[in-house]
N, C-alpha and C. Protein backbone atom coordinates (compact mmCIF):
# COMPACT_ATOMS: atom_id res chain seq x y z
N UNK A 1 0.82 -1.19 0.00
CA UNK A 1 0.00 0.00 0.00
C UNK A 1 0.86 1.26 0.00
N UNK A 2 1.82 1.01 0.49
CA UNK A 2 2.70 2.64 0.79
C UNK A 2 3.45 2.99 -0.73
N UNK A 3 3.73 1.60 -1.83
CA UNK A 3 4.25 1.94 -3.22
C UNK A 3 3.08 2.46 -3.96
N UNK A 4 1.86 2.86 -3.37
CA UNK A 4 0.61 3.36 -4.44
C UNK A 4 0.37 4.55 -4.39
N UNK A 5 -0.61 4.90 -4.70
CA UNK A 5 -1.43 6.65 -4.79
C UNK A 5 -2.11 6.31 -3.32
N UNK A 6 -2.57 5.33 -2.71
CA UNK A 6 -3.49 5.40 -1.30
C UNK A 6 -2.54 5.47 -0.07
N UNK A 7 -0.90 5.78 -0.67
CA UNK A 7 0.04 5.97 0.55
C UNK A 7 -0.13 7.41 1.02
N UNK A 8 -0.71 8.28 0.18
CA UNK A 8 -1.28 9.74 0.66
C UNK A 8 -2.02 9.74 1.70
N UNK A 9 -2.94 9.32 1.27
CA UNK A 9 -3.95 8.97 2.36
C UNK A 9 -3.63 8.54 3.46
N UNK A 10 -3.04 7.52 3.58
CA UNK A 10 -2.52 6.57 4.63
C UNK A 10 -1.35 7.97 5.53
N UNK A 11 -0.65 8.57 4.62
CA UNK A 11 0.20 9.46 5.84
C UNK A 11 -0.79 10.64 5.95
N UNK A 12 -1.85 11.28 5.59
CA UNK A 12 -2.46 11.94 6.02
C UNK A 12 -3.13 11.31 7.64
N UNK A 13 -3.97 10.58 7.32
CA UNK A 13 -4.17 9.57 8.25
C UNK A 13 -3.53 9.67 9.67
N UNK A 14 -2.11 9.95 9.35
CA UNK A 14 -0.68 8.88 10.32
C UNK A 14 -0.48 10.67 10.68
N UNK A 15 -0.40 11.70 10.11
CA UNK A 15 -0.36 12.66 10.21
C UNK A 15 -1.19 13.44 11.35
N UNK A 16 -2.54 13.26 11.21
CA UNK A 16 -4.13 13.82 11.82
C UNK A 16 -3.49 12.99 13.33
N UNK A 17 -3.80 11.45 13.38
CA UNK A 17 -3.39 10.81 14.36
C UNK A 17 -2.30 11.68 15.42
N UNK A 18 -0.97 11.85 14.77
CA UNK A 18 -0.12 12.32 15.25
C UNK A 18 -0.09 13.51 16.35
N UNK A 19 -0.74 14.46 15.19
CA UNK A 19 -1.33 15.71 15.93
C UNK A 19 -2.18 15.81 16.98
N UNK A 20 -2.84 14.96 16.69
CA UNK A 20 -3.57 14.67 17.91
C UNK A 20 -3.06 14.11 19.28
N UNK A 21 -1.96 13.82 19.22
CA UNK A 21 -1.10 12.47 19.88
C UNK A 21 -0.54 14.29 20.83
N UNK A 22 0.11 14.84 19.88
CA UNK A 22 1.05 15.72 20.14
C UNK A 22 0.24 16.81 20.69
N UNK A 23 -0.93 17.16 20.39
CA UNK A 23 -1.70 18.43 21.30
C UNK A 23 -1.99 17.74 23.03
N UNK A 24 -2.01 16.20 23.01
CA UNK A 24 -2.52 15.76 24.16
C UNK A 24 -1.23 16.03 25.32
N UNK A 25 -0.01 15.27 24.47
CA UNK A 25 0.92 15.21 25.70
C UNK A 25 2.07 15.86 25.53
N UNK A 26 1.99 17.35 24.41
CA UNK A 26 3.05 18.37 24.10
C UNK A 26 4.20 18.06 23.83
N UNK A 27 4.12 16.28 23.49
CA UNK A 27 5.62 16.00 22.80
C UNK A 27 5.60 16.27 21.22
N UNK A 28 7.35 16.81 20.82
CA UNK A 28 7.09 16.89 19.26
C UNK A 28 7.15 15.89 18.65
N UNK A 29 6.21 15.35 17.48
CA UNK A 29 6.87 14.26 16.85
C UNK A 29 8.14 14.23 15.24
N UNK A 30 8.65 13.51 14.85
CA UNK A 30 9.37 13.86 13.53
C UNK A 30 8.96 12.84 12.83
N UNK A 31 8.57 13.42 11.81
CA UNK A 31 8.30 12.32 10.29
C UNK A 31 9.72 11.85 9.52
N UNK A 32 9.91 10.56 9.59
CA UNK A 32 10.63 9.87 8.84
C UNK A 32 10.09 8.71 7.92
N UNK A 33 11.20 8.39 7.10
CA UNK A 33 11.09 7.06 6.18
C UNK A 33 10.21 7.62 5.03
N UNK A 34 10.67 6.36 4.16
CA UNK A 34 10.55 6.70 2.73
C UNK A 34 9.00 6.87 1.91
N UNK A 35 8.43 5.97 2.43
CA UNK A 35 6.66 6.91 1.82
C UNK A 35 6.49 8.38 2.41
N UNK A 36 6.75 8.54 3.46
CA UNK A 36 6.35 9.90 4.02
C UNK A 36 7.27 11.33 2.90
N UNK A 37 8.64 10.82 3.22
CA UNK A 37 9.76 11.93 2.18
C UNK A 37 8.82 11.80 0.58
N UNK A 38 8.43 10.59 -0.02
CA UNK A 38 7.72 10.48 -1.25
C UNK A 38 6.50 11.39 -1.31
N UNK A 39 5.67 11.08 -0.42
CA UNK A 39 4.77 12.05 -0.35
C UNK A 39 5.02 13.16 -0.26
N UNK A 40 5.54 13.84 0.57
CA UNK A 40 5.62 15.17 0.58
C UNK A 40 6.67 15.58 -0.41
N UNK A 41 7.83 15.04 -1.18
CA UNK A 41 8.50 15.19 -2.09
C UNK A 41 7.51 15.70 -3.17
N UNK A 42 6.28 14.10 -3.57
CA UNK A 42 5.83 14.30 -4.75
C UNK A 42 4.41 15.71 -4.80
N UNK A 43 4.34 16.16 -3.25
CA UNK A 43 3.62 17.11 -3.64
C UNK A 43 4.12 18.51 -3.77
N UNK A 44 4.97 18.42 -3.44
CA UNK A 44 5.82 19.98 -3.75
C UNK A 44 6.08 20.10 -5.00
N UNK A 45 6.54 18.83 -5.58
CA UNK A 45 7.07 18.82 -7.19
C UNK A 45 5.64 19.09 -7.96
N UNK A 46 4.63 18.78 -7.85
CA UNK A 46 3.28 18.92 -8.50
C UNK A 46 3.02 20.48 -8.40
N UNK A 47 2.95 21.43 -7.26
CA UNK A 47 3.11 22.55 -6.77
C UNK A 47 3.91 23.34 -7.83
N UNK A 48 5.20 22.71 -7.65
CA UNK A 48 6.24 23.77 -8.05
C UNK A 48 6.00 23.45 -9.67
N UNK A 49 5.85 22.32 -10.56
CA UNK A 49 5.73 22.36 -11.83
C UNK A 49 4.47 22.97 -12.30
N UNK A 50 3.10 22.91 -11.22
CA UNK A 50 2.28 24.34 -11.68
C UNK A 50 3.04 25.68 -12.06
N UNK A 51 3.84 25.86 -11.11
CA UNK A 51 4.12 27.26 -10.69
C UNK A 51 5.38 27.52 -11.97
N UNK A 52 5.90 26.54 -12.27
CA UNK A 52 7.37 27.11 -13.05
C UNK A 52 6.60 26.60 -15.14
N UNK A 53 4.85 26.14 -15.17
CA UNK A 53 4.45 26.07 -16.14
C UNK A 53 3.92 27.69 -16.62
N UNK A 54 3.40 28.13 -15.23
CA UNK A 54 2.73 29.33 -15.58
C UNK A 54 3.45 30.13 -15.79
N UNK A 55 5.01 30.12 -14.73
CA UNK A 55 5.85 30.92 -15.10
C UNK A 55 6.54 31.17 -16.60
N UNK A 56 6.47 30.01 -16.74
CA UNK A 56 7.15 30.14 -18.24
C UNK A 56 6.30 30.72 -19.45
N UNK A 57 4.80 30.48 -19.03
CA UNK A 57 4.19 31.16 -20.14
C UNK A 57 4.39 32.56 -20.00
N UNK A 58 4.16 33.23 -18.84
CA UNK A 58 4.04 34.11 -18.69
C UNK A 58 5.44 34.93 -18.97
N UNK A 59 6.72 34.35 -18.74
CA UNK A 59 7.95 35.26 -19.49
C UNK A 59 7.94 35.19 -20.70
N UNK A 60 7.84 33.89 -21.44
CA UNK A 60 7.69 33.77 -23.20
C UNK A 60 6.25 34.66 -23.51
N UNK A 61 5.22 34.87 -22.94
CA UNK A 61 4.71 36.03 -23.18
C UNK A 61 4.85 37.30 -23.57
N UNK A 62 6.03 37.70 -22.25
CA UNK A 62 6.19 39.18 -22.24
C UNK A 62 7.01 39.32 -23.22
N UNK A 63 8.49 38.43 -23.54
CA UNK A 63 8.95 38.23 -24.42
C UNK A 63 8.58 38.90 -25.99
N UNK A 64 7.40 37.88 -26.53
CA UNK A 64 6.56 37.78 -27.47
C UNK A 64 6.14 39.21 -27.77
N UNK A 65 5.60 39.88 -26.23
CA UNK A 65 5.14 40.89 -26.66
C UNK A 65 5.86 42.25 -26.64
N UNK A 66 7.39 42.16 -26.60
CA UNK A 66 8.34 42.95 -26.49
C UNK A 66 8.90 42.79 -27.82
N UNK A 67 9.16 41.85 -28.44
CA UNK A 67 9.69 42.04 -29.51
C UNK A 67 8.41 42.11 -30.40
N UNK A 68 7.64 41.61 -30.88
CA UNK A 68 6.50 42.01 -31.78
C UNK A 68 5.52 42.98 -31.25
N UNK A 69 5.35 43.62 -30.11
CA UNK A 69 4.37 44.47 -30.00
C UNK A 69 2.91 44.36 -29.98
N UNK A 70 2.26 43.44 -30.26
CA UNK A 70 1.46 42.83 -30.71
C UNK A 70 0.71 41.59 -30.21
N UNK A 71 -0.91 41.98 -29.69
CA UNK A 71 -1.26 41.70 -28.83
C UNK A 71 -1.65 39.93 -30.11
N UNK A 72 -1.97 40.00 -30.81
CA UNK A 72 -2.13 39.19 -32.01
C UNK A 72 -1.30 37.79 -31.84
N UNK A 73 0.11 38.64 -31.62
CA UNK A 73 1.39 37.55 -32.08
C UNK A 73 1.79 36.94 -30.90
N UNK A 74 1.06 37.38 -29.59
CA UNK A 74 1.36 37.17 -28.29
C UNK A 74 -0.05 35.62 -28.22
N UNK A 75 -0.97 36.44 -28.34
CA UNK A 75 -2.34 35.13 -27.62
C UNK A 75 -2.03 34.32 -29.23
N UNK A 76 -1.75 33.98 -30.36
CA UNK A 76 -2.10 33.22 -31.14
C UNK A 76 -0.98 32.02 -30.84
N UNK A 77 0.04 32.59 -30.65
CA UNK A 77 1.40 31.54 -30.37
C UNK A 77 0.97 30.85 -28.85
N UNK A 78 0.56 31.57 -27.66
CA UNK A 78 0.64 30.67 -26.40
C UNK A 78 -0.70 29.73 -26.53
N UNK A 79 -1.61 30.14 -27.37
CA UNK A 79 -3.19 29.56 -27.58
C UNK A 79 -2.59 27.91 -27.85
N UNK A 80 -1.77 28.12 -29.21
CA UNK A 80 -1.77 27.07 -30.29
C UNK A 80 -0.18 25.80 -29.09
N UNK A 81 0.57 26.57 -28.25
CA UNK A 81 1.74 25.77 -27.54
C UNK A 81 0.75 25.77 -26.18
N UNK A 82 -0.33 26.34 -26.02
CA UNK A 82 -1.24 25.40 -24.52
C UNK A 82 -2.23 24.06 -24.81
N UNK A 83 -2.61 24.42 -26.28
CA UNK A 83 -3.30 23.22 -26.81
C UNK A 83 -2.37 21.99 -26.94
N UNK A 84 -0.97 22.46 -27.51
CA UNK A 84 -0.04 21.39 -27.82
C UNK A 84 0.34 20.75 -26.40
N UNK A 85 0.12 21.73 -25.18
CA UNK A 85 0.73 20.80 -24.15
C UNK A 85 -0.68 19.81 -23.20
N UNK A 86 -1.82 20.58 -24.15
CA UNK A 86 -2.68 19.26 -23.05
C UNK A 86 -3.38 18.21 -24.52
N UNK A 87 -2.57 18.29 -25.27
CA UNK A 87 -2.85 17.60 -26.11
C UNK A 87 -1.79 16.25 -25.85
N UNK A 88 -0.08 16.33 -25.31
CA UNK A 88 0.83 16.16 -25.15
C UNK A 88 0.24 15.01 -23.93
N UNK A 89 -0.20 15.85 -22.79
CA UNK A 89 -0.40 15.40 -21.09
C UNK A 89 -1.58 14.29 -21.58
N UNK A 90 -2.85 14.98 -22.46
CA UNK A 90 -3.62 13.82 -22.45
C UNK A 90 -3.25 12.56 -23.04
N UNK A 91 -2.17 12.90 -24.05
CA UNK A 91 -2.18 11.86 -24.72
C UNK A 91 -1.36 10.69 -23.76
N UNK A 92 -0.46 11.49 -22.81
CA UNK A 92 0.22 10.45 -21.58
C UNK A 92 -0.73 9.46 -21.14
N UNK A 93 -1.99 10.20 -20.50
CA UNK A 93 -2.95 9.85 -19.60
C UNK A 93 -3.57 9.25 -20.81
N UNK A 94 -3.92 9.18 -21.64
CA UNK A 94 -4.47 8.05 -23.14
C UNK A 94 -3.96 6.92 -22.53
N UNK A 95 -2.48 6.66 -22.94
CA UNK A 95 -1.64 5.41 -23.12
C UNK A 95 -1.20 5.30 -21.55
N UNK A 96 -1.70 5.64 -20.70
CA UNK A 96 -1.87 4.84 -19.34
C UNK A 96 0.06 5.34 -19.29
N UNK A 97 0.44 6.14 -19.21
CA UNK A 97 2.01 6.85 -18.78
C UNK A 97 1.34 7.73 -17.02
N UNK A 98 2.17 7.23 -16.23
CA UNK A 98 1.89 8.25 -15.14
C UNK A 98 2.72 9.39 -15.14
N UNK A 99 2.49 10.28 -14.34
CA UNK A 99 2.81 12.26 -14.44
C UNK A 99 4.28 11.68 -13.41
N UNK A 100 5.38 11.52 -13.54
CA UNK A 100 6.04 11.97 -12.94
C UNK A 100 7.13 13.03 -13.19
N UNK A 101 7.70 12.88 -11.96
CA UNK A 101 9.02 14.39 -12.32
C UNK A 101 9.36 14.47 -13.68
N UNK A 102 9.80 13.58 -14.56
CA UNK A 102 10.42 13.85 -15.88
C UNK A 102 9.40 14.17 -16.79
N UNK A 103 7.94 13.69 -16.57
CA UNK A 103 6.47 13.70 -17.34
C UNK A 103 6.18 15.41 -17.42
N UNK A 104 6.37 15.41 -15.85
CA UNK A 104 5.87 16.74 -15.28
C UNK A 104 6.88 18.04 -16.21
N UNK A 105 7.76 17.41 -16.05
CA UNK A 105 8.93 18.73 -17.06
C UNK A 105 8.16 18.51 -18.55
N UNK A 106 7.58 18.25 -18.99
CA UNK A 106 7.24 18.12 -20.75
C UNK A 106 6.54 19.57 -20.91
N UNK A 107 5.81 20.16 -20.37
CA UNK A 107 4.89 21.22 -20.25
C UNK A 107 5.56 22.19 -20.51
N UNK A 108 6.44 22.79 -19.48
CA UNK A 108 7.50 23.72 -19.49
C UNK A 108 8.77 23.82 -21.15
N UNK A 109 9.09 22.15 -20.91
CA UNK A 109 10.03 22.47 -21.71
C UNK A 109 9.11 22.15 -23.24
N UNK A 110 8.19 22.09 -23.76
CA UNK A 110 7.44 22.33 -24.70
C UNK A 110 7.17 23.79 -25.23
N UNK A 111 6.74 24.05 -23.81
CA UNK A 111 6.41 26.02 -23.81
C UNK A 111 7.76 26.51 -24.18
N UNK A 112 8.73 26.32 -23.66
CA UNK A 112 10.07 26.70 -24.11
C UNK A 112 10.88 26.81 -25.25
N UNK A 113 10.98 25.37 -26.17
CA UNK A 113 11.09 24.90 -27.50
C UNK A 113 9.81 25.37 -28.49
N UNK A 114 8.51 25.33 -28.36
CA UNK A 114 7.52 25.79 -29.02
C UNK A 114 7.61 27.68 -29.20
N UNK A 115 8.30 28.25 -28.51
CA UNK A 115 8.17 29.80 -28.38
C UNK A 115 9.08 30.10 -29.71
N UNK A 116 10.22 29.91 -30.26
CA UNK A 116 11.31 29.76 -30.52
C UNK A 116 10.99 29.60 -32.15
N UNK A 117 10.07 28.70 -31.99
CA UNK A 117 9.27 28.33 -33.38
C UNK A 117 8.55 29.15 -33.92
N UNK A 118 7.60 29.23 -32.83
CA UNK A 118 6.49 30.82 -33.47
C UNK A 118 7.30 32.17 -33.79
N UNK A 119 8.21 32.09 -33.02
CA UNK A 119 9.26 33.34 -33.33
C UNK A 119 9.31 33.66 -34.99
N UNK A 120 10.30 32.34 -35.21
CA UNK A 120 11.01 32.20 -36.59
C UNK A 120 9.51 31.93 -37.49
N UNK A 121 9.09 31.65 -37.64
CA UNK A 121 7.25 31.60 -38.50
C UNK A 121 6.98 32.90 -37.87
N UNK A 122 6.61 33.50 -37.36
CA UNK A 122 6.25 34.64 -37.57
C UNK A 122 7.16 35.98 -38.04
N UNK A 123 8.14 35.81 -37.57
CA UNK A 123 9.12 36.67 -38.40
C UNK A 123 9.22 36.83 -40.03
N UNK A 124 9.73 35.07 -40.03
CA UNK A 124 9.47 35.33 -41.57
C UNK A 124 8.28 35.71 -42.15
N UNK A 125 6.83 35.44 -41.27
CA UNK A 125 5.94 35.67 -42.05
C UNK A 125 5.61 37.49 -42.67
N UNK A 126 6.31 37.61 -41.25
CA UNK A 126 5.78 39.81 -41.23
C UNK A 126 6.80 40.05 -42.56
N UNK A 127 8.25 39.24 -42.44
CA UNK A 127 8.90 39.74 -43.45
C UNK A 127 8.73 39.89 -44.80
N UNK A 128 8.24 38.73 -45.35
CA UNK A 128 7.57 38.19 -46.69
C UNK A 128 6.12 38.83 -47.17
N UNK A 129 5.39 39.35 -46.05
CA UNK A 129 3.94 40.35 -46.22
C UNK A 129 5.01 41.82 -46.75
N UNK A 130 6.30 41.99 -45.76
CA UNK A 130 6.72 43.31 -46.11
C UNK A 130 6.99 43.42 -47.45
N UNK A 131 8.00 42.01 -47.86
CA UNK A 131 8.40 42.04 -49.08
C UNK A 131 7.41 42.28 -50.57
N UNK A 132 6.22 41.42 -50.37
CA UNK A 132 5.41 41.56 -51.49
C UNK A 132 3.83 41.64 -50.91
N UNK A 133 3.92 41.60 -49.89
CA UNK A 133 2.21 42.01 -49.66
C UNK A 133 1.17 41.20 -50.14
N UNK A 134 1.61 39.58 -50.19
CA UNK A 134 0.39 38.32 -50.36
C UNK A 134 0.61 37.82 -49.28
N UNK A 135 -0.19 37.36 -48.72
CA UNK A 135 -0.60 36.39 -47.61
C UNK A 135 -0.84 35.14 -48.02
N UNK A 136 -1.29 34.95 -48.67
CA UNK A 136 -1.21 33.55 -49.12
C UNK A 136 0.40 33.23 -49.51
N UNK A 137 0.99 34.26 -50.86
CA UNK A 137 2.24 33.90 -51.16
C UNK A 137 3.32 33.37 -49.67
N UNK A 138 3.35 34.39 -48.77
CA UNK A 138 3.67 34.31 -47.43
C UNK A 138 3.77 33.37 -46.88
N UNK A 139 2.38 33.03 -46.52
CA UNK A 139 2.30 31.56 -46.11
C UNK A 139 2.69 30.45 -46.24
N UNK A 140 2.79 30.38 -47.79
CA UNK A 140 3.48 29.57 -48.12
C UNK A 140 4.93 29.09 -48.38
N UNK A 141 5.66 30.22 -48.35
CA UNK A 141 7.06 30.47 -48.07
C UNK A 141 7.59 30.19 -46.93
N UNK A 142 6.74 30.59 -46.08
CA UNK A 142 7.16 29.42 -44.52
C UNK A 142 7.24 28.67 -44.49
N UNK A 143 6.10 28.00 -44.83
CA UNK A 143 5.80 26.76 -44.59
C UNK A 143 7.03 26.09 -45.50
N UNK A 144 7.71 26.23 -46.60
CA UNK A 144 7.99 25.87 -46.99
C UNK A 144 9.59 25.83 -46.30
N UNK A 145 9.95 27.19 -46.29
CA UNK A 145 11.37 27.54 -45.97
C UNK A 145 11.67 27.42 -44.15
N UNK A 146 10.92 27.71 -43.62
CA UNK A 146 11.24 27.80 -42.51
C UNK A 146 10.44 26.77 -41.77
N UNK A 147 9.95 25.63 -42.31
CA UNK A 147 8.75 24.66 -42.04
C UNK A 147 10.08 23.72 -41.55
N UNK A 148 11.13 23.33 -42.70
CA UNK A 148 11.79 22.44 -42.67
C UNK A 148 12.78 22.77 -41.59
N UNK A 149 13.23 23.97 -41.45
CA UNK A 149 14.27 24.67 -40.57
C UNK A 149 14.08 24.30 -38.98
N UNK A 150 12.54 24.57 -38.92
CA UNK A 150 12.22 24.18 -37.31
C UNK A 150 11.93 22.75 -37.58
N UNK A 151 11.76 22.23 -38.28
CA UNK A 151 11.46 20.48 -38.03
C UNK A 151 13.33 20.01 -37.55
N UNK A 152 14.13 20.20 -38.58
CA UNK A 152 15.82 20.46 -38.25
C UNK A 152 15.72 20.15 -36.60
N UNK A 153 15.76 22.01 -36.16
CA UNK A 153 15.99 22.14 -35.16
C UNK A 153 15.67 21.36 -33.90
N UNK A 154 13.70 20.97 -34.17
CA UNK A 154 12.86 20.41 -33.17
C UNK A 154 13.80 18.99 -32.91
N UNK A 155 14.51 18.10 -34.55
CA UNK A 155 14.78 16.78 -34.30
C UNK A 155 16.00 17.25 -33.07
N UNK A 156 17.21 17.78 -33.60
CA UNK A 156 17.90 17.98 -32.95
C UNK A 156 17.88 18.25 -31.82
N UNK A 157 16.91 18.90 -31.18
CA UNK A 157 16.51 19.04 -29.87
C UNK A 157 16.26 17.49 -29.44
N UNK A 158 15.41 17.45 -30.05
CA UNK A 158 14.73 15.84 -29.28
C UNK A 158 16.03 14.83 -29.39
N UNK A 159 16.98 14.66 -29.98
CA UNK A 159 18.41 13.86 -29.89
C UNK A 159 19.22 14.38 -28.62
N UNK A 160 19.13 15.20 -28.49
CA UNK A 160 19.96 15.85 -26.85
C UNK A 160 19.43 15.31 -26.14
N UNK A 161 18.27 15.76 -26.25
CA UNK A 161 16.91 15.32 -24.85
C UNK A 161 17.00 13.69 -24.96
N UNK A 162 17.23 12.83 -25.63
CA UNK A 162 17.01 11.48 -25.86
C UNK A 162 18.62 10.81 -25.28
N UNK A 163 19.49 11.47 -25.44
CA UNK A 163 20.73 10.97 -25.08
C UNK A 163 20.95 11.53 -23.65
């Protein structure tokens, strides 16, 4: 029981007990051993990878909106890399993968690698509207030229990350 998800419970439990133990006869108690450090390990890490997901949107935000200006180029890029990351998480939770520490980093470092991308596609795109003023032509020049550039880059990333 203590290698499962109902070992929470169980030190909450062992916890309440405790306190109670300790208001009666003003001794302190100390939590040791290894479900207890797990538990409270794995809830800080859940905590803190909220906190360093939002963070990250929120600097590649300001980012976004420091160099383009543009409230447009800011919500269309984090819209399309928040879909990609619960598209990412569900698909974990699909194929029965549990969230741990290394699971839990995919979010962040998605938001991170995905910013980088919209950059270079949108750059080229403002550039190529400057150059001849089709949008369609545009479009397609990305996709074409700078489509392959970030696929490049994305593999190469994922070979670091894999080794």
């Amino acid at each position: 029981m203590l290698n499962t998800k109902d070992r929470d419970v169980v030190i909450k439990d062992i916890e309440l007990v405790s306190q109670a133990f300790e208001a009666n006869t003003d001794i302190t108690l100390h939590y040791v051993g290894l479900p207890y450090i797990r538990t409270e390990v794995n809830g800080s890490v859940k905590v803190e990878l909220q906190i360093f997901l939002v963070l990250s949107l929120l600097v590649t935000a300001l980012i976004l909106l420091f160099f383009f200006r543009s409230w447009d180029a800011v919500v269309f890029p984090l819209i399309i890399i928040i879909v990609i990351v619960i598209w990412s998480m569900g698909t974990l939770g699909i194929l029965g993968y549990e969230i741990t520490i290394l699971t839990g980093l995919l979010p962040p470092v998605i938001v991170v690698i995905g910013i980088p991308n919209s950059i270079y596609l949108l750059n080229r795109y403002h550039q190529q509207i400057d150059k001849h003023g089709n949008k369609a032509r545009a479009l397609s020049h990305v996709i074409r030229k700078i489509g392959m550039v970030a696929l490049i880059t994305n593999f190469t990333t994922a070979v670091g990350f894999w080794y």
